[in-house]
Every structure is written in structure tokens, then in C-alpha cells.
C-alpha atoms as a PDB file:
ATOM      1  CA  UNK A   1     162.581  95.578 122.665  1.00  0.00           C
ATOM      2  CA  UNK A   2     162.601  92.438 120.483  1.00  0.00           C
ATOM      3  CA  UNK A   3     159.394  91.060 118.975  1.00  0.00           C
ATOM      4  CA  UNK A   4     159.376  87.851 116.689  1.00  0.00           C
ATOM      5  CA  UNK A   5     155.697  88.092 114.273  1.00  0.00           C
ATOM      6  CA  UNK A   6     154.976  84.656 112.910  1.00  0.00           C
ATOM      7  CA  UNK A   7     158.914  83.827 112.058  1.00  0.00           C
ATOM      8  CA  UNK A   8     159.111  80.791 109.520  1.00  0.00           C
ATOM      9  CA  UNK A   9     162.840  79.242 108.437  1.00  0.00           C
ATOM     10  CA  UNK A  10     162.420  76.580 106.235  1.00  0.00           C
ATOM     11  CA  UNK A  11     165.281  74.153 104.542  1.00  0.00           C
ATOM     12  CA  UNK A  12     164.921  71.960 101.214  1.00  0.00           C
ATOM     13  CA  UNK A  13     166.961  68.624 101.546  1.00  0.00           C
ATOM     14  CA  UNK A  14     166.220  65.802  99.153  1.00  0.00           C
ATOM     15  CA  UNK A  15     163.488  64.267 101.664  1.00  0.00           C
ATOM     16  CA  UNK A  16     161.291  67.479 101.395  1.00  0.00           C
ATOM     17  CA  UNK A  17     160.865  70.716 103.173  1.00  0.00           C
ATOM     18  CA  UNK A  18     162.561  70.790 106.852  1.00  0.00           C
ATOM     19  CA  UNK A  19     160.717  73.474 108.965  1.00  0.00           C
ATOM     20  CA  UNK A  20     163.758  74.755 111.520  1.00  0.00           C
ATOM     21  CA  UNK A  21     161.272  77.720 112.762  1.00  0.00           C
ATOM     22  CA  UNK A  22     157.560  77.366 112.300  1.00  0.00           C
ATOM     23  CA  UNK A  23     154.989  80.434 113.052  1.00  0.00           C
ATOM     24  CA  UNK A  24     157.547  81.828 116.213  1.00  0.00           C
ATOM     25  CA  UNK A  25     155.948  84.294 117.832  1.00  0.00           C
ATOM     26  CA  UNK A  26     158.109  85.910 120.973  1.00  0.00           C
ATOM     27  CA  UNK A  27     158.468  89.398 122.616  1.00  0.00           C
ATOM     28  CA  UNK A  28     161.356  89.875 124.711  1.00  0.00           C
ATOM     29  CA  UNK A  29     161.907  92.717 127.402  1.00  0.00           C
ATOM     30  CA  UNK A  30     164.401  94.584 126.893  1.00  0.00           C
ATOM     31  CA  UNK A  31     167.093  93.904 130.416  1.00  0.00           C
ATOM     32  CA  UNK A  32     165.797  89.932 129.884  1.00  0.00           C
ATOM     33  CA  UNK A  33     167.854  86.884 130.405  1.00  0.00           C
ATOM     34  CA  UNK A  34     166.479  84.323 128.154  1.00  0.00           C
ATOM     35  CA  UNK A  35     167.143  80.633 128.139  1.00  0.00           C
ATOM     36  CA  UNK A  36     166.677  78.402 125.239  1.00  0.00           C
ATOM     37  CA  UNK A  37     165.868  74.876 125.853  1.00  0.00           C
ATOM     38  CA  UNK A  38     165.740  72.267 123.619  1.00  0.00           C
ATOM     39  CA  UNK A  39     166.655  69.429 121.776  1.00  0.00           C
ATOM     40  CA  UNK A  40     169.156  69.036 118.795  1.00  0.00           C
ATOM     41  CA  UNK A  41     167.347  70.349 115.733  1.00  0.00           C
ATOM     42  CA  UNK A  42     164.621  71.494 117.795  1.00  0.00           C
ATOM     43  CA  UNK A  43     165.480  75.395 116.010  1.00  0.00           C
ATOM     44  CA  UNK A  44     167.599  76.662 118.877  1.00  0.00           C
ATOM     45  CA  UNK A  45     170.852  77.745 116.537  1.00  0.00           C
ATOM     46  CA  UNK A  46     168.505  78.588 113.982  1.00  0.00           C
ATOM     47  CA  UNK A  47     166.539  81.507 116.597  1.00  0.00           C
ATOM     48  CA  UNK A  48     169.893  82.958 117.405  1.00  0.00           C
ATOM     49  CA  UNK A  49     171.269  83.358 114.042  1.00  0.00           C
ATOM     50  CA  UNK A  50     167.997  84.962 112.404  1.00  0.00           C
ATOM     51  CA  UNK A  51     168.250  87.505 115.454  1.00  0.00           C
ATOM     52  CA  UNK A  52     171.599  88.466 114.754  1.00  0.00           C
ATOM     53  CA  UNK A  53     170.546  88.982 111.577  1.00  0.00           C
ATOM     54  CA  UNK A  54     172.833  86.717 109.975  1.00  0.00           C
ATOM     55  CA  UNK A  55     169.781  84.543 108.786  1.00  0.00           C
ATOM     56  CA  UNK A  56     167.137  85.703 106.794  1.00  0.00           C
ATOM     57  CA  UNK A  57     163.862  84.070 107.717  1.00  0.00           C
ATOM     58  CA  UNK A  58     162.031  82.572 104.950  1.00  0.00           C
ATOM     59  CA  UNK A  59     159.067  84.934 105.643  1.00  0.00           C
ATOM     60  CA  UNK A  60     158.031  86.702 109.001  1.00  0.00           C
ATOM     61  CA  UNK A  61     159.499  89.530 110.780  1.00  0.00           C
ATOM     62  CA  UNK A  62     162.434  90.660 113.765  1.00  0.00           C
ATOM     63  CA  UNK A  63     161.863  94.161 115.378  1.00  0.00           C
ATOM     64  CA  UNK A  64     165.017  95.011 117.566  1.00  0.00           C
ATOM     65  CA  UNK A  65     164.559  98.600 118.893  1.00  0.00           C
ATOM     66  CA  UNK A  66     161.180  99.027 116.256  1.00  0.00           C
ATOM     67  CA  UNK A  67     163.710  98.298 113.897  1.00  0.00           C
ATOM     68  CA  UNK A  68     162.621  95.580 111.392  1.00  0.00           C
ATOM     69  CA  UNK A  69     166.226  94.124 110.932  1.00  0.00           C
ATOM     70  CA  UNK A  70     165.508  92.074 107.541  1.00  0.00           C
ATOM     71  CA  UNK A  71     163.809  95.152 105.598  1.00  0.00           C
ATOM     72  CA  UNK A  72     167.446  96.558 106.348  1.00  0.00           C
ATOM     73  CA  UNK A  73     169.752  96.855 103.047  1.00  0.00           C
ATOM     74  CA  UNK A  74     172.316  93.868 104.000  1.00  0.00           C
ATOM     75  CA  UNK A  75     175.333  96.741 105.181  1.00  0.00           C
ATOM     76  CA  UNK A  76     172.725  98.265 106.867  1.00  0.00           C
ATOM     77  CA  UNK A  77     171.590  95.393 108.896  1.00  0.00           C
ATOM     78  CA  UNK A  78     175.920  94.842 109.446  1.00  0.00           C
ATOM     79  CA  UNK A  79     176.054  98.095 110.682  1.00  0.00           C
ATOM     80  CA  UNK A  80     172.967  97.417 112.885  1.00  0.00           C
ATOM     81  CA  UNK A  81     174.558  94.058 114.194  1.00  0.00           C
ATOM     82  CA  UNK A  82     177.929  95.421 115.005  1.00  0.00           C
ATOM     83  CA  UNK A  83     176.445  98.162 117.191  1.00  0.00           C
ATOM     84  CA  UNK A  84     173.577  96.493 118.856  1.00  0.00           C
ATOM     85  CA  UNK A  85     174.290  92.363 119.476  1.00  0.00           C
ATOM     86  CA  UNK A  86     177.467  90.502 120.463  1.00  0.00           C
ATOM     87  CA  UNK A  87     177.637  86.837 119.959  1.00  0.00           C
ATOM     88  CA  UNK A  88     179.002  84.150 121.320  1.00  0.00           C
ATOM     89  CA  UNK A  89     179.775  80.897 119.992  1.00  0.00           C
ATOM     90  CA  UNK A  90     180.239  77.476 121.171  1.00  0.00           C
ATOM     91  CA  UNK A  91     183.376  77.375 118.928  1.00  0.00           C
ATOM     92  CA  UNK A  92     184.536  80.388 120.095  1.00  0.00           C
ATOM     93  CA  UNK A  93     185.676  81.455 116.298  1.00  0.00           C
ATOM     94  CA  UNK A  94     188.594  83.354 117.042  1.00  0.00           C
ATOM     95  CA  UNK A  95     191.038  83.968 114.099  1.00  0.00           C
ATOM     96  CA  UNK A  96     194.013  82.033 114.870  1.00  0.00           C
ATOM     97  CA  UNK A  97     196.694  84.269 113.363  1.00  0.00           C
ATOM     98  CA  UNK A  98     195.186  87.047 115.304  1.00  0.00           C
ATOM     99  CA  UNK A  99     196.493  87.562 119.163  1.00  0.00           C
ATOM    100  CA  UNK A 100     193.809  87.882 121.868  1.00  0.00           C
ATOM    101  CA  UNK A 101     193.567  91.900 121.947  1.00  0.00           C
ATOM    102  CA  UNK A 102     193.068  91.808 118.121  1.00  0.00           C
ATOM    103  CA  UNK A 103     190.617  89.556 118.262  1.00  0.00           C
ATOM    104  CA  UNK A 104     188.386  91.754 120.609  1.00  0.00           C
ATOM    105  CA  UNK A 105     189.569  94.652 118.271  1.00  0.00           C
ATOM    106  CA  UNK A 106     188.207  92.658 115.133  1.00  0.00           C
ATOM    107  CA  UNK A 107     184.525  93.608 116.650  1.00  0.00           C
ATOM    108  CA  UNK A 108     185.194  97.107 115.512  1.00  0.00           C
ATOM    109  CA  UNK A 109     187.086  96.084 112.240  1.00  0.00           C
ATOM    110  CA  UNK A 110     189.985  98.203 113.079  1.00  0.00           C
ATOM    111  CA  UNK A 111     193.614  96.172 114.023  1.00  0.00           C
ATOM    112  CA  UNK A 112     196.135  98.139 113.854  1.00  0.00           C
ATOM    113  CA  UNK A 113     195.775 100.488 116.151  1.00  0.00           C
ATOM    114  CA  UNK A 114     194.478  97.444 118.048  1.00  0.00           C
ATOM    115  CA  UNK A 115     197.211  98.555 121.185  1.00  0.00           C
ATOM    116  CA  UNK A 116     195.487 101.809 121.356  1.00  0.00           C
ATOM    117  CA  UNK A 117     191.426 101.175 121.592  1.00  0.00           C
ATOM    118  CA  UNK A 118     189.736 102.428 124.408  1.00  0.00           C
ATOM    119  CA  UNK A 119     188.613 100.465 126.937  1.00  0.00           C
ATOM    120  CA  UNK A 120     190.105  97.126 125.191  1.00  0.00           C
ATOM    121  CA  UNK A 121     192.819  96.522 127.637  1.00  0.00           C
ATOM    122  CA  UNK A 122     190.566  97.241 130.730  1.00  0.00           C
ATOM    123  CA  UNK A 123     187.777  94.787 129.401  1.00  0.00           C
ATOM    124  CA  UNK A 124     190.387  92.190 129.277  1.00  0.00           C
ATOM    125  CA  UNK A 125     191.824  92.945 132.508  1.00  0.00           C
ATOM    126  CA  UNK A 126     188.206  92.414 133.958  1.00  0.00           C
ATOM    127  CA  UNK A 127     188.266  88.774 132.106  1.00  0.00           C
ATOM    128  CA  UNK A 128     191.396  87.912 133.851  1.00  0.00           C
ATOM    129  CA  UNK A 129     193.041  87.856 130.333  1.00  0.00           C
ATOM    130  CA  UNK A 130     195.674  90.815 130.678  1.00  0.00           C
ATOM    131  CA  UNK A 131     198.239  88.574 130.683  1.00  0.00           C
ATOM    132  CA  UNK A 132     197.531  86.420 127.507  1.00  0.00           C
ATOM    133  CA  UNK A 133     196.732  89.780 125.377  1.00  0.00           C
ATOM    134  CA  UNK A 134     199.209  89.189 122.776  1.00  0.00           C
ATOM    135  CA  UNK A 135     198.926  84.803 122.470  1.00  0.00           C
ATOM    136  CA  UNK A 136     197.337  83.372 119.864  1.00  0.00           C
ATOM    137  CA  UNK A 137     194.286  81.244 120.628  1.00  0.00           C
ATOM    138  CA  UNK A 138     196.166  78.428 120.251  1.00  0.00           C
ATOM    139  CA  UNK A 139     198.108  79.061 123.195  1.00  0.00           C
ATOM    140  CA  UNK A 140     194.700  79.430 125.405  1.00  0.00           C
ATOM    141  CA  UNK A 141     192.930  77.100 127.180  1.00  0.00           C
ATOM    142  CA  UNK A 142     189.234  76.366 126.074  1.00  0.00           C
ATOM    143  CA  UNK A 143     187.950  78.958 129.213  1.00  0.00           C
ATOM    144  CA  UNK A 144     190.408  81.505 128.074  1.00  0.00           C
ATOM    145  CA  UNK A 145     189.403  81.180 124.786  1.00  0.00           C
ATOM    146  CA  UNK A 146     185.995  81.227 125.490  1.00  0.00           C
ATOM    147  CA  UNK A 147     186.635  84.544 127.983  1.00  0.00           C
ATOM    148  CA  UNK A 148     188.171  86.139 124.928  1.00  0.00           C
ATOM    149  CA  UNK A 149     185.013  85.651 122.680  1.00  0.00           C
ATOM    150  CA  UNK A 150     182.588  86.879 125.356  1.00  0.00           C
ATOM    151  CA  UNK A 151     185.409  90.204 125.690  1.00  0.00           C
ATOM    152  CA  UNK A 152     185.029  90.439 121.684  1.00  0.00           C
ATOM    153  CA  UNK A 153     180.873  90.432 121.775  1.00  0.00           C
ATOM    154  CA  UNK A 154     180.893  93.028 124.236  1.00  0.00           C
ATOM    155  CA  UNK A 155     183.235  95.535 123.172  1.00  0.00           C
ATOM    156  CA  UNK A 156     181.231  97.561 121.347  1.00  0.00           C
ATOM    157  CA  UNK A 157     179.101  97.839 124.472  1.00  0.00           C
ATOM    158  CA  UNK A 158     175.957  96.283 122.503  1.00  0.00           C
ATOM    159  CA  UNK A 159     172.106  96.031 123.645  1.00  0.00           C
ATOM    160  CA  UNK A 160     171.830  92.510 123.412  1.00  0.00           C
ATOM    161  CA  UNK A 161     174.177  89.393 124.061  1.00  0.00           C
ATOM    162  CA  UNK A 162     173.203  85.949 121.886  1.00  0.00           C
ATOM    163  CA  UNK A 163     174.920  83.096 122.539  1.00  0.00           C
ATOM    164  CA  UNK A 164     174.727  79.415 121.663  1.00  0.00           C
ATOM    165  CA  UNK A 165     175.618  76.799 123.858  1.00  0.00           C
ATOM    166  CA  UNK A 166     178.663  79.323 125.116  1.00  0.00           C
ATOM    167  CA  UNK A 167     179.576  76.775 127.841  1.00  0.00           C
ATOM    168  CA  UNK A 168     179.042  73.754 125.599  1.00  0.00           C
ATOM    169  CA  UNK A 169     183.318  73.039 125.755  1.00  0.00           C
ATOM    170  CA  UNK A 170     184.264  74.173 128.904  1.00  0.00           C
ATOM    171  CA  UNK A 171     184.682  72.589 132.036  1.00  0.00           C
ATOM    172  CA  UNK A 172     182.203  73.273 135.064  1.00  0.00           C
ATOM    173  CA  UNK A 173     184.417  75.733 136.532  1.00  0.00           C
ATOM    174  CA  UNK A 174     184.510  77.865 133.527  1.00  0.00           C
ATOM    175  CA  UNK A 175     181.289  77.353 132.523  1.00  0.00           C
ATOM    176  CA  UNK A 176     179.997  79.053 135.447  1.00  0.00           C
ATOM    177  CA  UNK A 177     182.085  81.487 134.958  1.00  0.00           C
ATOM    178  CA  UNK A 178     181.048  82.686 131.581  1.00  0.00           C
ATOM    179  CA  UNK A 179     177.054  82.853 132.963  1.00  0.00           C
ATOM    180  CA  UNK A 180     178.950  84.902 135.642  1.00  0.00           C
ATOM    181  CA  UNK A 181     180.006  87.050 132.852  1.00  0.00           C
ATOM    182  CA  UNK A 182     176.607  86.924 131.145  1.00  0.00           C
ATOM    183  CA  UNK A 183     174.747  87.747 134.062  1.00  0.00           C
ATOM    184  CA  UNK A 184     176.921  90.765 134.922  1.00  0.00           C
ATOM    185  CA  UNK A 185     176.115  92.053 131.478  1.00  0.00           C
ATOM    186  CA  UNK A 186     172.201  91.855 132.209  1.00  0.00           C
ATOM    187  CA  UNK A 187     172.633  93.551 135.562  1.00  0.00           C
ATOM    188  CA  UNK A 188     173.925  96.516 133.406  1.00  0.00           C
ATOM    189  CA  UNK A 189     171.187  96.660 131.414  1.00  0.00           C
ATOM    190  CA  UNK A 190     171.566  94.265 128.958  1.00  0.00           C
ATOM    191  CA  UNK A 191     169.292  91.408 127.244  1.00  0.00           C
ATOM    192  CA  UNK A 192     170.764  88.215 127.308  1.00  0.00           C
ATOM    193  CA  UNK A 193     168.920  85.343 125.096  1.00  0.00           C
ATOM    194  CA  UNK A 194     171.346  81.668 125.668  1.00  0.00           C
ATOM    195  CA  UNK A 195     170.983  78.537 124.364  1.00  0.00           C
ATOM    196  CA  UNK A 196     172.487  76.456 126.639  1.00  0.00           C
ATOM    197  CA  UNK A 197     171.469  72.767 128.087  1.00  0.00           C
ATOM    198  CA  UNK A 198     173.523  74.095 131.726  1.00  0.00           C
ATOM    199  CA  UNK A 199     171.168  73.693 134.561  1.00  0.00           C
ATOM    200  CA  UNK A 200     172.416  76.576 136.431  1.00  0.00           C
ATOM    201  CA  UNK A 201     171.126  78.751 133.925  1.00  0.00           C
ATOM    202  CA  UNK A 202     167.999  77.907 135.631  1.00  0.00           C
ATOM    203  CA  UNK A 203     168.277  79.873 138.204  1.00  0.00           C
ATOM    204  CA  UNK A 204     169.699  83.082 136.359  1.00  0.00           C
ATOM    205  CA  UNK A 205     166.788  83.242 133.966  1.00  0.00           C
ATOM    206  CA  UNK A 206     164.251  85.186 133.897  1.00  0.00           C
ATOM    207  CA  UNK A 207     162.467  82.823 131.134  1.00  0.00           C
ATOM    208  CA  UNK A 208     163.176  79.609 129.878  1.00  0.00           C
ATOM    209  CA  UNK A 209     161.632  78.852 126.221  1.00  0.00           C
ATOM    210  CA  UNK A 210     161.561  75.074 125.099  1.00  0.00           C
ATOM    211  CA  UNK A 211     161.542  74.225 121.878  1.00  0.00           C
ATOM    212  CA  UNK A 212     160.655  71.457 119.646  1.00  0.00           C
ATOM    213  CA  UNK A 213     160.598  70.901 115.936  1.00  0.00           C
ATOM    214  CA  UNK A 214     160.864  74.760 115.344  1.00  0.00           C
ATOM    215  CA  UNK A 215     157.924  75.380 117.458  1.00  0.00           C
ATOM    216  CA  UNK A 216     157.788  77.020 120.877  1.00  0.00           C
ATOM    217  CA  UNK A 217     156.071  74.306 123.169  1.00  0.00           C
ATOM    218  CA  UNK A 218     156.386  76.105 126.719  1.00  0.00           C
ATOM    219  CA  UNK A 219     157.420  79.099 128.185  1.00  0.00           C
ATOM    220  CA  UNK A 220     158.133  79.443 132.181  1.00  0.00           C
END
């Protein structure tokens, strides 16, 4: 479903060229749950955001569905990400003058008829969240917040879930929640590829992938 041939990101700084991906070669099964290992700088972020397409490698190529994503015009590869990947952020990146059912609306660009989307009520419901539908994300707590991202990356019912170090802020409680959440969405179907240092992710993954200086160094 996903294949990665020879995928190169490089950076210039003022000490010289910084290699964040270097010759990454990956296939990934389509109904996978992925872990990412590694540490900081190792090229973790930098995997994730050149598979949502949000990156453009500095040579080398991303098939999603036989799809090469960066031979895509740039609304083309938009369109591509909006109806194929969710993703989930550390940060969460809700928009703060946005309540919580707009900001799960915002996946599908449409907010004022926010109230009336299908299914966007129910999906929060299932989060636990129908009761904090019209607060601000200032008014959540960092798990609610978080529950309302994950609600956001999956309501366009996408193929693929990326997320980067989703549990990173949240307490243990939560955190295993939200690989609750994630694991749900692979036993639907979906691929799930996490960066995430948790180590009950262990135990839901079907592969863990470490790292290192923009280089995979083991598989397992």
C-alpha cells in the first residue's frame, strides 16, 4: 500500500548539509500498525510529514495506493491528503477560536453547516466528547484535546492514520487511551504508522522501525 524508493530529505544550515532521511527504503502493508522508534533528530517527524505529503523529499519517491504522491500537482496531492491520511499531532493544533465540533468539521473545510455533518456528532460521542462539542480548546483538558484531534484525522474516514508522538502530553491514562483509539482504527482496516517513545505501543505493533541519523538501523 505504501512503498518508500530510496527517500533522501536533506537541510542546509550554516555547518553544512544535515541529512534528516538518507536512502529510506520501506514498504508498508496496507491494515499495518507501525511504530517509529528513535531518537531526537534521528528523522522520525521528518518520515511522517513527507508521507502526508506535506514535505517534499529532496529526491526519491512515496507510492500510497500506486499513487506517487510528490509527482501530484500541489492541490492535487491536498486533495489526495484530505481523503486518504489523518494526522495527529503532539500539539494537537486545534484552532482556538474554533469549538470542538468545528474543529473536526475543519477536516472537510466546511464550518458552517458544521451542526449538520454526518456522522460528526456520533464520532464524538464515541470519543466521550459529546458534551464539550461546542468549548473551545482552551476549555479542554490535554486528553480531551488530544481526543478531539484524533476525532478530526478520522473524519473523513481516511486509509491511513500518521501520528507523531500523539501521547507525548498526556498523562498515562490518556495516553493509553488514544493507542486504544489508534488500534480500533487498524482493526477496521486501517494503517497506522506512530512515532511514539510509549512502551505499550510495543505490544500493539505489528513492526517497530528504529531510526538513527535518517537511516533505518533495525526493523522487528
Amino acid at each position: 500500500m505504501i512503498r518508500l524508493k530510496n527517500l533522501r530529505k536533506n537541510y542546509q544550515t550554516a555547518a553544512g548539509v544535515v541529512k534528516a532521511l538518507d536512502s529510506i527504503d520501506l514498504e508498508i502493508k496496507k491494515g499495518e500498525f507501525i511504530v517509529l522508534r528513535g531518537p531526537s533528530g534521528s528523522g522520525k517527524t521528518t518520515l511522517l510529514m513527507a508521507l502526508a505529503g506535506m514535505q517534499r523529499p529532496t529526491s526519491g519517491s512515496i507510492y500510497i495506493s500506486k499513487e506517487n504522491i510528490y509527482q501530484m500537482t500541489i492541490p492535487a496531492r491536498a486533495k489526495f491528503r484530505a481523503e486518504n491520511i489523518g494526522f495527529v499531532f503532539q500539539m494537537f493544533h486545534l484552532v482556538p477560536y474554533l469549538n470542538v465540533i468545528e474543529n473536526v468539521a475543519l477536516a472537510r473545510g466546511a464550518l458552517s453547516s458544521a451542526l449538520d455533518k454526518p456522522g460528526a456528532k456520533e464520532l464524538l460521542r464515541s470519543f466521550g466528547m459529546e458534551h464539550r462539542i461546542f468549548h473551545k480548546p482552551a476549555q479542554l483538558s490535554a486528553g480531551e484535546k488530544q481526543r478531539t484531534a484524533i476525532a478530526r484525522a478520522l473524519f473523513n474516514h481516511p486509509q491511513i492514520i500518521l501520528a507523531d508522538e500523539p501521547t507525548g502530553n498526556l498523562d498515562p491514562e490518556n495516553a493509553l487511551a488514544v493507542l486504544g483509539y489508534l488500534t480500533d482504527f487498524q482493526s477496521a482496516g486501517g494503517t497506522v504508522i506512530i512515532a511514539t517513545h510509549q512502551p505499550v505501543a510495543k505490544e500493539m505493533a505489528d513492526r517497530i522501525i528504529s531510526l538513527n541519523a535518517g537511516r533505518i538501523r533495525d526493523e522487528s
